[in-house]
PDB file of N, CA and C in Angstrom:
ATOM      1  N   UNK A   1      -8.493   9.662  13.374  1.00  0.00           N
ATOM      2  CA  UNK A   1      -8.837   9.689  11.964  1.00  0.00           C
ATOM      3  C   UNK A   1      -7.960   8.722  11.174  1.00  0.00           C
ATOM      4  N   UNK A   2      -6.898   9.177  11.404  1.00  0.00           N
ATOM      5  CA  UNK A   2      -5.686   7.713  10.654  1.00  0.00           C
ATOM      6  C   UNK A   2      -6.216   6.448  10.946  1.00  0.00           C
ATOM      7  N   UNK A   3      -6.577   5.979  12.552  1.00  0.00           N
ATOM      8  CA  UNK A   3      -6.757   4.670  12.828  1.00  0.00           C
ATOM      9  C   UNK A   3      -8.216   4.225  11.772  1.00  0.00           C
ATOM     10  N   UNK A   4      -8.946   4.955  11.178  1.00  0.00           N
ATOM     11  CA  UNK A   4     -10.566   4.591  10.567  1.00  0.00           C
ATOM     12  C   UNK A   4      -9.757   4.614   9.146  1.00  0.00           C
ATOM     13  N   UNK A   5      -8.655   5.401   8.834  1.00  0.00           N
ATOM     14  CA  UNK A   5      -8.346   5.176   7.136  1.00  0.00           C
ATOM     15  C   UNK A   5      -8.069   3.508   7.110  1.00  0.00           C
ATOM     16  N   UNK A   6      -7.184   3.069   8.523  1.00  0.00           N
ATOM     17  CA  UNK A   6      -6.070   1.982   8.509  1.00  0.00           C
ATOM     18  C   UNK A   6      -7.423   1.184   8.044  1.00  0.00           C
ATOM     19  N   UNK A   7      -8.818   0.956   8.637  1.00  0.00           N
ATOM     20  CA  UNK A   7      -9.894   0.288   8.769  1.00  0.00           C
ATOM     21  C   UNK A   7     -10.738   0.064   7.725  1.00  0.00           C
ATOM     22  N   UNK A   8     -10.632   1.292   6.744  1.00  0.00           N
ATOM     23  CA  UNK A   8     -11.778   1.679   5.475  1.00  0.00           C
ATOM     24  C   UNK A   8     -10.917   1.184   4.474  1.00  0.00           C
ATOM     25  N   UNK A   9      -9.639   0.883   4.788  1.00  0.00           N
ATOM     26  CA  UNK A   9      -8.751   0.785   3.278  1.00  0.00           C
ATOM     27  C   UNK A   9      -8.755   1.637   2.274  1.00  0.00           C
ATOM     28  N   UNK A  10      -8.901   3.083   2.641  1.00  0.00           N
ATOM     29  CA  UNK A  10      -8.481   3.981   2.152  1.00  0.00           C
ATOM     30  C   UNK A  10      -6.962   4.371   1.567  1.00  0.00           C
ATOM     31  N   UNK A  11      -6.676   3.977   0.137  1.00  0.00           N
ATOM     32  CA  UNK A  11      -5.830   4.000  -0.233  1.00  0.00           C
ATOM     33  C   UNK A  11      -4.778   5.281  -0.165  1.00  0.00           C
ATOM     34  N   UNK A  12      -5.764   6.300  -0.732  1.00  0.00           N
ATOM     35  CA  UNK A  12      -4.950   7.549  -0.396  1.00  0.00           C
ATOM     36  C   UNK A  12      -4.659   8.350   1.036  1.00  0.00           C
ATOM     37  N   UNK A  13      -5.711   7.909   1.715  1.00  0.00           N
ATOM     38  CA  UNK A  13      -5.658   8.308   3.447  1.00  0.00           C
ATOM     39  C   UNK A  13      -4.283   7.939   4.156  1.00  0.00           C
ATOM     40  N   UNK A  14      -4.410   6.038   4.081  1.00  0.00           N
ATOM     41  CA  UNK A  14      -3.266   5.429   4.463  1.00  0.00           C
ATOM     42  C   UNK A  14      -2.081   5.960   3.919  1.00  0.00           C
ATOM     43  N   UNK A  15      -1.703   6.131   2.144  1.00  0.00           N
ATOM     44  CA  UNK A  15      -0.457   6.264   1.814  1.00  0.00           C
ATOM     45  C   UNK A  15       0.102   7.781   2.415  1.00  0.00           C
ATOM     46  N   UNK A  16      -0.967   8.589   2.428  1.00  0.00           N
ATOM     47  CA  UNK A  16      -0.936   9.541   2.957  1.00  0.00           C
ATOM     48  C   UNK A  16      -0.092   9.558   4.739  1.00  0.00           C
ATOM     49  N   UNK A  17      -0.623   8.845   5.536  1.00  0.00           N
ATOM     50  CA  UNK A  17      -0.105   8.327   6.941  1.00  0.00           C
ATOM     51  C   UNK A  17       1.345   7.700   6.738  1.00  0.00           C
ATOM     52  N   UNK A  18       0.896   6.817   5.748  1.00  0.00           N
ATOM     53  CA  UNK A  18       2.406   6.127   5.597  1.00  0.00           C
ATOM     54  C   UNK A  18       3.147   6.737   5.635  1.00  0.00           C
ATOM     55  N   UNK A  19       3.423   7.698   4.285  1.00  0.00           N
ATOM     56  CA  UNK A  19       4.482   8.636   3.944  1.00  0.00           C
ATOM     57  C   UNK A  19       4.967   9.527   4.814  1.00  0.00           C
ATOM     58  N   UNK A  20       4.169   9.957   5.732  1.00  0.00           N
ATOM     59  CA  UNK A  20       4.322  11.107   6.355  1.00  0.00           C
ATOM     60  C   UNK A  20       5.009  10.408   7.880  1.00  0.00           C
ATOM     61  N   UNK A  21       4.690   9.164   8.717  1.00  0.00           N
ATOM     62  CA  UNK A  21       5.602   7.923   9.221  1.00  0.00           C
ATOM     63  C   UNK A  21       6.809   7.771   8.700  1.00  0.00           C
ATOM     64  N   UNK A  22       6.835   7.421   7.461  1.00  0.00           N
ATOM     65  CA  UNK A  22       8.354   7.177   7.395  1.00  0.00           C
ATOM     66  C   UNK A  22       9.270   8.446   7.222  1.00  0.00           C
ATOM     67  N   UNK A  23       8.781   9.755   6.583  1.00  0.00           N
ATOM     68  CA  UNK A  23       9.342  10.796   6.992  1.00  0.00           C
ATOM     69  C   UNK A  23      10.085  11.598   8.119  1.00  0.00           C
ATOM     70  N   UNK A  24       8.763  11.195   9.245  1.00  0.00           N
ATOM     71  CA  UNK A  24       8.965  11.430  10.533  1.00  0.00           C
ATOM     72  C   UNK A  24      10.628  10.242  11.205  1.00  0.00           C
ATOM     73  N   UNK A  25      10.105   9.130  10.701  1.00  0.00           N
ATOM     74  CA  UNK A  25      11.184   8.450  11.555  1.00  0.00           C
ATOM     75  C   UNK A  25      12.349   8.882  10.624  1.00  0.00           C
ATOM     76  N   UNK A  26      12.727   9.157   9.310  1.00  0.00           N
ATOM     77  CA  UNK A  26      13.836   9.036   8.787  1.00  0.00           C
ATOM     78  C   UNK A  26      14.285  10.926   9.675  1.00  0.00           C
ATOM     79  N   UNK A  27      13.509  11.562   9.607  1.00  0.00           N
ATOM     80  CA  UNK A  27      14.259  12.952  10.329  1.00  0.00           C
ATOM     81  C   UNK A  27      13.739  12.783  12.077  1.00  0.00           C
ATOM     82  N   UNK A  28      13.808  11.532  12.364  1.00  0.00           N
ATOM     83  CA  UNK A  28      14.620  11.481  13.730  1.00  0.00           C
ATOM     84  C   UNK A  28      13.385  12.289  14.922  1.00  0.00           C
ATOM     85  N   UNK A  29      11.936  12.387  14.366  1.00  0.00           N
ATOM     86  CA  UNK A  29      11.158  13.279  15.186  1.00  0.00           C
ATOM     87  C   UNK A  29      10.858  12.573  16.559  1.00  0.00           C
ATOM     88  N   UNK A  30      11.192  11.678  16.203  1.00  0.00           N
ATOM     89  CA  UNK A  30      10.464  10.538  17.519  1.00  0.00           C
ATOM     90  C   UNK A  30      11.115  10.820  18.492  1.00  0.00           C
ATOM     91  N   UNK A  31      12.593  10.403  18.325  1.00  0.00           N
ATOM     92  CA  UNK A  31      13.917  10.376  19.266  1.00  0.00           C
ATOM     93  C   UNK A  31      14.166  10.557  20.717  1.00  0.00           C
ATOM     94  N   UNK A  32      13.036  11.739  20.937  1.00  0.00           N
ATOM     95  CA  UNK A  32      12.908  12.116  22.518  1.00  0.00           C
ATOM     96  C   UNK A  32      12.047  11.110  23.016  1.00  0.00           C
ATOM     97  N   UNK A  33      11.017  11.013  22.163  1.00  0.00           N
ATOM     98  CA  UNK A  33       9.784  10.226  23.068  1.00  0.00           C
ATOM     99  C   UNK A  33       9.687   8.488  22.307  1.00  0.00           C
ATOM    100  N   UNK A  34      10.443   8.104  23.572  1.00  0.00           N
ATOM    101  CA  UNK A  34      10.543   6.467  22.996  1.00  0.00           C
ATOM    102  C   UNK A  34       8.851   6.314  22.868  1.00  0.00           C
ATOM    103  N   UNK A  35       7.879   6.144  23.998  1.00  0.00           N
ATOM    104  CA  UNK A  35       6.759   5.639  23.991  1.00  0.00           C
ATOM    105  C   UNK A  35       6.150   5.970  21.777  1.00  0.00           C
ATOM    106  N   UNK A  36       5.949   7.084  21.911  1.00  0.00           N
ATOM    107  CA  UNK A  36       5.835   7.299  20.546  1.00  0.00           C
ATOM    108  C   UNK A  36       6.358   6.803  19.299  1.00  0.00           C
ATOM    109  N   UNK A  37       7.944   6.890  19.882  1.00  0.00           N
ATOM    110  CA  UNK A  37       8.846   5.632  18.535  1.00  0.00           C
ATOM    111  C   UNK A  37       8.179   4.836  18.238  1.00  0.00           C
ATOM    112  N   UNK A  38       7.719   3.874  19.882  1.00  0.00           N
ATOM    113  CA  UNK A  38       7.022   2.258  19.160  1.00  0.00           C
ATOM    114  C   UNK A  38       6.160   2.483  18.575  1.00  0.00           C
ATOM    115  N   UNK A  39       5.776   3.310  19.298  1.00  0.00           N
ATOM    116  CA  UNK A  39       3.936   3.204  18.321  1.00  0.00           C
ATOM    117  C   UNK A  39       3.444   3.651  17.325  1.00  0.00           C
ATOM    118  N   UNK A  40       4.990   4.419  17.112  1.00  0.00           N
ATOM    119  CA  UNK A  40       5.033   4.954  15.226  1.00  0.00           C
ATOM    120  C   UNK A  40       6.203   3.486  14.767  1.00  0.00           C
ATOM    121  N   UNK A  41       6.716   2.967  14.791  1.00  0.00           N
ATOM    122  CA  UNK A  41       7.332   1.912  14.675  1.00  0.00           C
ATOM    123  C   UNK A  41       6.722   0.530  14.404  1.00  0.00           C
ATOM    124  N   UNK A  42       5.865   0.582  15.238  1.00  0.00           N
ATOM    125  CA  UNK A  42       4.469  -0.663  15.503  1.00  0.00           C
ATOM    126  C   UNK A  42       3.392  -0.397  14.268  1.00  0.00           C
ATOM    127  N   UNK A  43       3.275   1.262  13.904  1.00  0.00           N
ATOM    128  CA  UNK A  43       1.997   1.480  12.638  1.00  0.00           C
ATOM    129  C   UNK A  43       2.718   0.853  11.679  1.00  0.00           C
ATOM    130  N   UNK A  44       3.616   1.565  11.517  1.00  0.00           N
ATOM    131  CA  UNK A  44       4.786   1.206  10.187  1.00  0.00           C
ATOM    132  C   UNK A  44       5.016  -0.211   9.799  1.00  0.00           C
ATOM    133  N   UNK A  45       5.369  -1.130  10.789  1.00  0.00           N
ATOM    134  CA  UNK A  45       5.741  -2.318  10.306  1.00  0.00           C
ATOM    135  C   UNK A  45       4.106  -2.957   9.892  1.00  0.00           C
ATOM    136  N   UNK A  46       2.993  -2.743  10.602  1.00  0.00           N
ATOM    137  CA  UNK A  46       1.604  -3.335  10.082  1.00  0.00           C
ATOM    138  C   UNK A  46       1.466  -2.421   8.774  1.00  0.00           C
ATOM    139  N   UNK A  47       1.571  -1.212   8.527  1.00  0.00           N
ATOM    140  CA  UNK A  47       0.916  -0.801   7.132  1.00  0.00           C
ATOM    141  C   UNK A  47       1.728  -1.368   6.627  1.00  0.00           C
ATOM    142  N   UNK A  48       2.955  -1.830   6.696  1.00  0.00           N
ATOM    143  CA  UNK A  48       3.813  -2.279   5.754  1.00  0.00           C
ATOM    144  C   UNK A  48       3.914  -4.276   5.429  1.00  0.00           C
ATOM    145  N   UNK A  49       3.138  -4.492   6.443  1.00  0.00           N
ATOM    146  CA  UNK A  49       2.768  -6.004   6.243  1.00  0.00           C
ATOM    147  C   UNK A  49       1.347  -6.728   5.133  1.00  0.00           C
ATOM    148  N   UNK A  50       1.484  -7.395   4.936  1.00  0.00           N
ATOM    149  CA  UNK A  50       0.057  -8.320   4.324  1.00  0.00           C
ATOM    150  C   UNK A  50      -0.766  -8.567   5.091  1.00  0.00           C
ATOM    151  N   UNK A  51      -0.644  -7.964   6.647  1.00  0.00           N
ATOM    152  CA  UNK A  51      -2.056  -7.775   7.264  1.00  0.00           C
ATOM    153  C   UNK A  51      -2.800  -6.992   7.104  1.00  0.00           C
ATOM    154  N   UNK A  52      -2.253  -5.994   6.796  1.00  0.00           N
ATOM    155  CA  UNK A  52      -3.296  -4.639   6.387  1.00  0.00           C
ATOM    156  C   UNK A  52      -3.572  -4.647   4.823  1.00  0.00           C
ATOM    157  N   UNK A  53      -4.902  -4.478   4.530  1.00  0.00           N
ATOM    158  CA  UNK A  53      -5.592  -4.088   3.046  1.00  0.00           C
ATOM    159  C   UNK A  53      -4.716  -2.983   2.064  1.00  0.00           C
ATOM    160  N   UNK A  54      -4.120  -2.298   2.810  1.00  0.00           N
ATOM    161  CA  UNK A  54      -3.010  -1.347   2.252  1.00  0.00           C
ATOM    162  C   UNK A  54      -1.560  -2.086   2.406  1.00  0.00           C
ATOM    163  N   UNK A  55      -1.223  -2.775   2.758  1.00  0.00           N
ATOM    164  CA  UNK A  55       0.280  -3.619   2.756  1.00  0.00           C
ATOM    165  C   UNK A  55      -0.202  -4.546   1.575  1.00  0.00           C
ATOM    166  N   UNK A  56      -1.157  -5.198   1.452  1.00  0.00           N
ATOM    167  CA  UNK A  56      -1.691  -5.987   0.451  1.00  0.00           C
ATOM    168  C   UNK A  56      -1.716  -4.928  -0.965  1.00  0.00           C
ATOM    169  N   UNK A  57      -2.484  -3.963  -0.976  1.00  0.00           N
ATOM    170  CA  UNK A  57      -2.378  -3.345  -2.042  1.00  0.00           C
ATOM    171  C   UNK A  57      -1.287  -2.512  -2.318  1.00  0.00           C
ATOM    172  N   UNK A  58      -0.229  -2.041  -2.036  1.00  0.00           N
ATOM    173  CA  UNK A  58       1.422  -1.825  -2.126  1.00  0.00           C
ATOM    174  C   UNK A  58       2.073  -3.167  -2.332  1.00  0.00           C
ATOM    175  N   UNK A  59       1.535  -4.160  -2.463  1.00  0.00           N
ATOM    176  CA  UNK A  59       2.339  -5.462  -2.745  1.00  0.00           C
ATOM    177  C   UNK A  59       1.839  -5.528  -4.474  1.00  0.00           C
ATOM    178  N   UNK A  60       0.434  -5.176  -4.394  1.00  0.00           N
ATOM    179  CA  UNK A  60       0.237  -5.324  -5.687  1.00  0.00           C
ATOM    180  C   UNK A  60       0.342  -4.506  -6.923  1.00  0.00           C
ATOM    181  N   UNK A  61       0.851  -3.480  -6.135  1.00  0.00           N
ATOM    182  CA  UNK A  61       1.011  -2.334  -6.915  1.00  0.00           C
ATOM    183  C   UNK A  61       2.602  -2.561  -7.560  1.00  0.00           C
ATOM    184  N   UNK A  62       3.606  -3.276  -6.931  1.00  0.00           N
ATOM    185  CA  UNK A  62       4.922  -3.684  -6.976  1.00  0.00           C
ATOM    186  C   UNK A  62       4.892  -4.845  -7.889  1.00  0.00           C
ATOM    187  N   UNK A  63       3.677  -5.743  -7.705  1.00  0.00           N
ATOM    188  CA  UNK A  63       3.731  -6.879  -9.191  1.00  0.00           C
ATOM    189  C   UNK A  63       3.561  -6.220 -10.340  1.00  0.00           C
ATOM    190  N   UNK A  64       2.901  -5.378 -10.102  1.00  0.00           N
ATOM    191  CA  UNK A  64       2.136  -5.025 -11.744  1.00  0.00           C
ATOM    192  C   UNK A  64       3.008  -3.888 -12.256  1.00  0.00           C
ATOM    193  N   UNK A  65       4.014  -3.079 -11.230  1.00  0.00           N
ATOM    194  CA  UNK A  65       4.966  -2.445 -11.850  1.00  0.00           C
ATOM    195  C   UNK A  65       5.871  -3.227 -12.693  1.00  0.00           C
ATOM    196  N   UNK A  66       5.958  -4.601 -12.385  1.00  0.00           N
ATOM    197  CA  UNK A  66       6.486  -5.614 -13.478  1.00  0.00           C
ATOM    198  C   UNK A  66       5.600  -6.277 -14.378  1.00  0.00           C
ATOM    199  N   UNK A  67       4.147  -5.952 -14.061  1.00  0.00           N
ATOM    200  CA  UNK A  67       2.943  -6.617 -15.414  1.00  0.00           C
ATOM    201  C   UNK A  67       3.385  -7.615 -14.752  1.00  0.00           C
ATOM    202  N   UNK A  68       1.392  -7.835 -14.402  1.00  0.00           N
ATOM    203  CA  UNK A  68       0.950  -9.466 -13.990  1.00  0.00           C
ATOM    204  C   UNK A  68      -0.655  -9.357 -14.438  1.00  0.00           C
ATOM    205  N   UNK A  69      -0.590 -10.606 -14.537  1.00  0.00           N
ATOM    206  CA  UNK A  69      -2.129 -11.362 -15.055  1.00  0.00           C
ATOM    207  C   UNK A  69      -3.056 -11.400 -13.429  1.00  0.00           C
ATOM    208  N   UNK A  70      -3.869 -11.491 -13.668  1.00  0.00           N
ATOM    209  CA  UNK A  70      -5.037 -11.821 -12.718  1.00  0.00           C
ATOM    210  C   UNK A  70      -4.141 -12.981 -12.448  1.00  0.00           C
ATOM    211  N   UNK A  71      -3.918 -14.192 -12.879  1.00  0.00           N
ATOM    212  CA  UNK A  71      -3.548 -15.099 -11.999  1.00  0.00           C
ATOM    213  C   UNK A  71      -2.520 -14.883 -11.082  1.00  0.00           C
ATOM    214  N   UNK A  72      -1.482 -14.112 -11.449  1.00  0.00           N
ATOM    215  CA  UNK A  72       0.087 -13.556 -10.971  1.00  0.00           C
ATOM    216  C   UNK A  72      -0.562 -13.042  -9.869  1.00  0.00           C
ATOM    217  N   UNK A  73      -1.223 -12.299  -9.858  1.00  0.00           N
ATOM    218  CA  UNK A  73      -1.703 -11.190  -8.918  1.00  0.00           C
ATOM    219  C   UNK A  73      -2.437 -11.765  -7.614  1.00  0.00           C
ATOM    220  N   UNK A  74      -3.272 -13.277  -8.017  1.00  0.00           N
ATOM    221  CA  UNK A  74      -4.237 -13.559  -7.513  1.00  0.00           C
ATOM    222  C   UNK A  74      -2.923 -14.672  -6.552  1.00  0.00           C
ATOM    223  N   UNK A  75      -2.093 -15.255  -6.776  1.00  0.00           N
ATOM    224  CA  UNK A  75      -1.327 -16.102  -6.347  1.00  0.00           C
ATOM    225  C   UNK A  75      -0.066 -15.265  -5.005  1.00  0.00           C
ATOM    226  N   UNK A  76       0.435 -14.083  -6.101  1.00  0.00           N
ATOM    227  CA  UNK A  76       1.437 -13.076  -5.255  1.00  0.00           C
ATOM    228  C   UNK A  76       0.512 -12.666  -3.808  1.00  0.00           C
ATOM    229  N   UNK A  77      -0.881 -12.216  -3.934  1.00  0.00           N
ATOM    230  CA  UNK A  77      -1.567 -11.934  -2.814  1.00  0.00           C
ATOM    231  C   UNK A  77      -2.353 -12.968  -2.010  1.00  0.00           C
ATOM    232  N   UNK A  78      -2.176 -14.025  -2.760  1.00  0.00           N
ATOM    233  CA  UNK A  78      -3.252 -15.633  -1.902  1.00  0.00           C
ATOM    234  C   UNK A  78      -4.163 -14.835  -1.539  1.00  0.00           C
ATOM    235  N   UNK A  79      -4.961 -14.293  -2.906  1.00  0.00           N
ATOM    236  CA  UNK A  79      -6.287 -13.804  -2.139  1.00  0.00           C
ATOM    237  C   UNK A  79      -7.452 -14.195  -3.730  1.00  0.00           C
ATOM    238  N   UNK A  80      -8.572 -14.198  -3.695  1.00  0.00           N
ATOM    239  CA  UNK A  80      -9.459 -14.520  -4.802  1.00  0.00           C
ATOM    240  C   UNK A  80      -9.457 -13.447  -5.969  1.00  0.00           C
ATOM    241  N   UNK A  81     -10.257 -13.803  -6.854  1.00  0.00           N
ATOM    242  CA  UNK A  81     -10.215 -13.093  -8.299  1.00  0.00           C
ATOM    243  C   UNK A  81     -11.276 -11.802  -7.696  1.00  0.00           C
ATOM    244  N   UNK A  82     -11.969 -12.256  -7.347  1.00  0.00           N
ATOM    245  CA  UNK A  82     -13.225 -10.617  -6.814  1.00  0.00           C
ATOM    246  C   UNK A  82     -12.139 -10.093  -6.233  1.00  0.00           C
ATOM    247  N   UNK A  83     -11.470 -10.358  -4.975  1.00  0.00           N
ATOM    248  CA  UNK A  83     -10.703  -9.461  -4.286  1.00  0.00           C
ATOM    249  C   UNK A  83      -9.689  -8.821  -4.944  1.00  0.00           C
ATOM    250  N   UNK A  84      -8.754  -9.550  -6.203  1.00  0.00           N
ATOM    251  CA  UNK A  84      -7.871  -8.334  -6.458  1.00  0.00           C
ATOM    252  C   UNK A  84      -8.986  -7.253  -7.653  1.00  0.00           C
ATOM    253  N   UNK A  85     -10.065  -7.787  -8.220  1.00  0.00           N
ATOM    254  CA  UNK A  85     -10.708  -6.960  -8.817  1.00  0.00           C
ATOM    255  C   UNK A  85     -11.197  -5.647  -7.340  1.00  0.00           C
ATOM    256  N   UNK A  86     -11.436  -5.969  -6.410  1.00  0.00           N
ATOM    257  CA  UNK A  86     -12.000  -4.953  -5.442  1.00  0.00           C
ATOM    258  C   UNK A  86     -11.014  -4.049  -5.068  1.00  0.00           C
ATOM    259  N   UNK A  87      -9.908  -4.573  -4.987  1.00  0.00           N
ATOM    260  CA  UNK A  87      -8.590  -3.666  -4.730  1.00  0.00           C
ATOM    261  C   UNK A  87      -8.229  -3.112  -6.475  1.00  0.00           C
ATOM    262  N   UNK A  88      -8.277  -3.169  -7.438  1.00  0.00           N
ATOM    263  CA  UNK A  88      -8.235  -2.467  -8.643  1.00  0.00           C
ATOM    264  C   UNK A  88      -9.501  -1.172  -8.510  1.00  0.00           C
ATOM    265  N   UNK A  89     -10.384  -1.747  -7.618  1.00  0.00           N
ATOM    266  CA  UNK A  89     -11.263  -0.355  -7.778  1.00  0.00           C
ATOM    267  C   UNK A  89     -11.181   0.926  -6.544  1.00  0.00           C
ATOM    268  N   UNK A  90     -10.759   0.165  -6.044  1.00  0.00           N
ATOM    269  CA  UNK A  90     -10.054   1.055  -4.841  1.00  0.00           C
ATOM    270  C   UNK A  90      -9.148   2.127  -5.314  1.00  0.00           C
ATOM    271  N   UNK A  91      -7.701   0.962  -5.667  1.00  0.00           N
ATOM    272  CA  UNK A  91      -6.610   1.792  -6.464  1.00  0.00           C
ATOM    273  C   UNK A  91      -6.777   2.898  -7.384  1.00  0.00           C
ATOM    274  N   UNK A  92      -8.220   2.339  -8.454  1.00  0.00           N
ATOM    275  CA  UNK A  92      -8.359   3.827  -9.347  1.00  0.00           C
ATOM    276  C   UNK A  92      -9.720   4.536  -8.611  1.00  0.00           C
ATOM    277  N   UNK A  93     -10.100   4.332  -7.510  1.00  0.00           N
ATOM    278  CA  UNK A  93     -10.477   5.754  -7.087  1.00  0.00           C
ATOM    279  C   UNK A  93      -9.319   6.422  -6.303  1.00  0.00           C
ATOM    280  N   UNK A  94      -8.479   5.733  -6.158  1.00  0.00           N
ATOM    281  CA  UNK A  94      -7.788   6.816  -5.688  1.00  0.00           C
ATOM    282  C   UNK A  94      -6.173   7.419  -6.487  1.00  0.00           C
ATOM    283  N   UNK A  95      -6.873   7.420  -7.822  1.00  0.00           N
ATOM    284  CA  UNK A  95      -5.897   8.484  -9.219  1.00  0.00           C
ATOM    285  C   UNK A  95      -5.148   7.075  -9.492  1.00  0.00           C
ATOM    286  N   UNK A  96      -4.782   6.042  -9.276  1.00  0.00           N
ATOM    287  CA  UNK A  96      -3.920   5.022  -9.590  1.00  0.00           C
ATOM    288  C   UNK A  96      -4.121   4.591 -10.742  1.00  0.00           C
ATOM    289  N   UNK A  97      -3.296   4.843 -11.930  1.00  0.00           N
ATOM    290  CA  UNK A  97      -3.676   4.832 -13.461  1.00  0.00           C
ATOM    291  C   UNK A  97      -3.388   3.093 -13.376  1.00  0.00           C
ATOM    292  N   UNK A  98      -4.563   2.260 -13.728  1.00  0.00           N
ATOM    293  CA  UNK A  98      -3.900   0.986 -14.287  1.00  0.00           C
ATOM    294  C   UNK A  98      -4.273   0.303 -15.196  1.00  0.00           C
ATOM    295  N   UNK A  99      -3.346  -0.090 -15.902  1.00  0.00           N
ATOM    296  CA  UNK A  99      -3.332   0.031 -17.818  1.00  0.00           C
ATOM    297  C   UNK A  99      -3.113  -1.768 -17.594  1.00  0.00           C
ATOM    298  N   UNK A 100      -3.577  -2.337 -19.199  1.00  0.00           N
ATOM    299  CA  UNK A 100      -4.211  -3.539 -19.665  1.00  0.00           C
ATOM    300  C   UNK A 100      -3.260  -3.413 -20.739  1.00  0.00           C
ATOM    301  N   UNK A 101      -2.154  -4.321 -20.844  1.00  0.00           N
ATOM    302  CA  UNK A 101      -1.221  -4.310 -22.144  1.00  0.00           C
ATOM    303  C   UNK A 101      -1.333  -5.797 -22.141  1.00  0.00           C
ATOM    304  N   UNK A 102      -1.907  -6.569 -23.112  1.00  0.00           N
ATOM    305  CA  UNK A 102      -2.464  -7.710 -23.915  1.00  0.00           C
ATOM    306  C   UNK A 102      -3.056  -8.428 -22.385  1.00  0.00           C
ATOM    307  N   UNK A 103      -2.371  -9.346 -21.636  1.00  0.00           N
ATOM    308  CA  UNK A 103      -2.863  -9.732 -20.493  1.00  0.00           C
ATOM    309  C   UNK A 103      -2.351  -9.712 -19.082  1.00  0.00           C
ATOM    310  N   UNK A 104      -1.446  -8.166 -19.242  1.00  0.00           N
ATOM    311  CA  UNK A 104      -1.024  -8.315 -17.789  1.00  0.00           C
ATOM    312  C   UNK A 104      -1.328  -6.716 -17.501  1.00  0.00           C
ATOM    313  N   UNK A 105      -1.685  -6.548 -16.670  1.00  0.00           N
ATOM    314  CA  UNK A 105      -1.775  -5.421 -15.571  1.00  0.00           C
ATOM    315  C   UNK A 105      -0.136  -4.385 -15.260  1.00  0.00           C
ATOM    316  N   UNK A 106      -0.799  -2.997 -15.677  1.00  0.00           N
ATOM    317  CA  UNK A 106       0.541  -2.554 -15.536  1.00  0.00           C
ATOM    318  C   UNK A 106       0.366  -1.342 -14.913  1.00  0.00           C
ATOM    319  N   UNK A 107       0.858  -0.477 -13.785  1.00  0.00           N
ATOM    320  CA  UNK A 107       1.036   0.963 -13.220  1.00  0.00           C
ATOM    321  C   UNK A 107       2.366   1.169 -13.040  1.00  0.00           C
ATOM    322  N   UNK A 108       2.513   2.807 -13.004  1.00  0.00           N
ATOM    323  CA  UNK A 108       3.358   3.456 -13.022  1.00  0.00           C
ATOM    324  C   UNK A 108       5.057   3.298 -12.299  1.00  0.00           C
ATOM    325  N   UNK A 109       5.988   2.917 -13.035  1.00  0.00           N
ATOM    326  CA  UNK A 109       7.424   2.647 -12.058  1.00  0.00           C
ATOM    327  C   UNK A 109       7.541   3.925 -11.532  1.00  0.00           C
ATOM    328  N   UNK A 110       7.634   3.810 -10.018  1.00  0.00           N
ATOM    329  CA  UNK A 110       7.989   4.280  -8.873  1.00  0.00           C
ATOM    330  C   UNK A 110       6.890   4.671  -8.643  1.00  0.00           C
ATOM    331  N   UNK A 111       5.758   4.127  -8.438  1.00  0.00           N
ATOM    332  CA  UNK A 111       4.654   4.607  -7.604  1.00  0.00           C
ATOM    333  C   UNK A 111       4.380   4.994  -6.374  1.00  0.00           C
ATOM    334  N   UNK A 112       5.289   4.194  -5.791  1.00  0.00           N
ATOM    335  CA  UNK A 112       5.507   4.225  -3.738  1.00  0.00           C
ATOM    336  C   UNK A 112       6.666   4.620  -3.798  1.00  0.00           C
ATOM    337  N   UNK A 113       7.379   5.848  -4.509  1.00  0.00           N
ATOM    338  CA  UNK A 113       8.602   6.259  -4.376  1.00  0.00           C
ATOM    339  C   UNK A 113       8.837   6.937  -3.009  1.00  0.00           C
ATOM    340  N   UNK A 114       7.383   7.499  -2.501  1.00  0.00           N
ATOM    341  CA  UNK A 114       7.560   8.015  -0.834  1.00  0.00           C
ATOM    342  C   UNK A 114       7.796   7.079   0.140  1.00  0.00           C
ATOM    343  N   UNK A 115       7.492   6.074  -0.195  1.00  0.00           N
ATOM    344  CA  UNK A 115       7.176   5.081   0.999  1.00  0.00           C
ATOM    345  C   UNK A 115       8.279   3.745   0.925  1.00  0.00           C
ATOM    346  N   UNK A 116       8.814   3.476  -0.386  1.00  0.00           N
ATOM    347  CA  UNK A 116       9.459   2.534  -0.596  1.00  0.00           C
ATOM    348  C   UNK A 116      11.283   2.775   0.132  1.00  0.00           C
TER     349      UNK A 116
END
C-alpha cells in the first residue's frame, strides 16, 4: 500500500510513511534487522530526494514557507508553471492551507515539523 502512495503522489499517504520512517529509525527499531535498515534507509533517502513527486513537493512547501512567486517556485523545482499549479492542488486536497499575499505564495512555518 505505501509503495502505490510513493506512485499516486499522495501527499498525505506519503507524509504519513515518511513520518512514521523517520520515527522508526530515530527510536532505533531497525537495529536488529540490517536487511530492513536499508530498505527503510533506501525509502527515506528517495522520499526525501527530487526524485519523488513528494520530495519535490516538501521542497516546495519549504520555498513558500519563505513566500515565492510562481516564478521562484517554478525555477527552485526546474519544473513548468502547470506542474507547480498541479502540485498546489494536490497540496490543498490534502488540508495544506496556501495563502496569496500580493504575489508570493505562502504556508504554514513548520509544516514538515515531523519529517524535517
Amino acid at each position: 500500500m505505501a509503495i502505490q502512495s510513493l506512485k499516486r503522489s499522495d501527499f498525505t499517504e506519503t507524509y504519513a510513511v515518511h513520518a512514521g520512517l523517520r520515527s522508526a529509525m530515530k527510536a532505533k527499531l531497525f537495529a536488529k534487522e540490517p536487511a530492513t535498515l536499508r530498505a527503510a534507509e533506501k525509502l527515506l533517502k528517495y522520499l526525501e530526494s527530487e526524485k519523488s513527486i513528494y520530495g519535490r513537493q516538501c521542497k516546495m512547501i519549504r520555498l513558500m514557507q519563505k513566500g515565492a512567486t510562481i516564478g521562484q517556485l517554478r525555477k527552485g523545482l526546474n519544473c513548468s508553471r502547470r506542474t507547480v499549479f498541479r502540485y498546489f492542488l494536490e497540496l490543498e486536497n490534502a488540508d495544506v492551507d496556501i495563502e496569496l499575499k500580493g504575489s508570493k505564495y505562502h504556508v504554514a512555518k513548520g509544516l514538515l515539523s515531523l519529517v524535517s
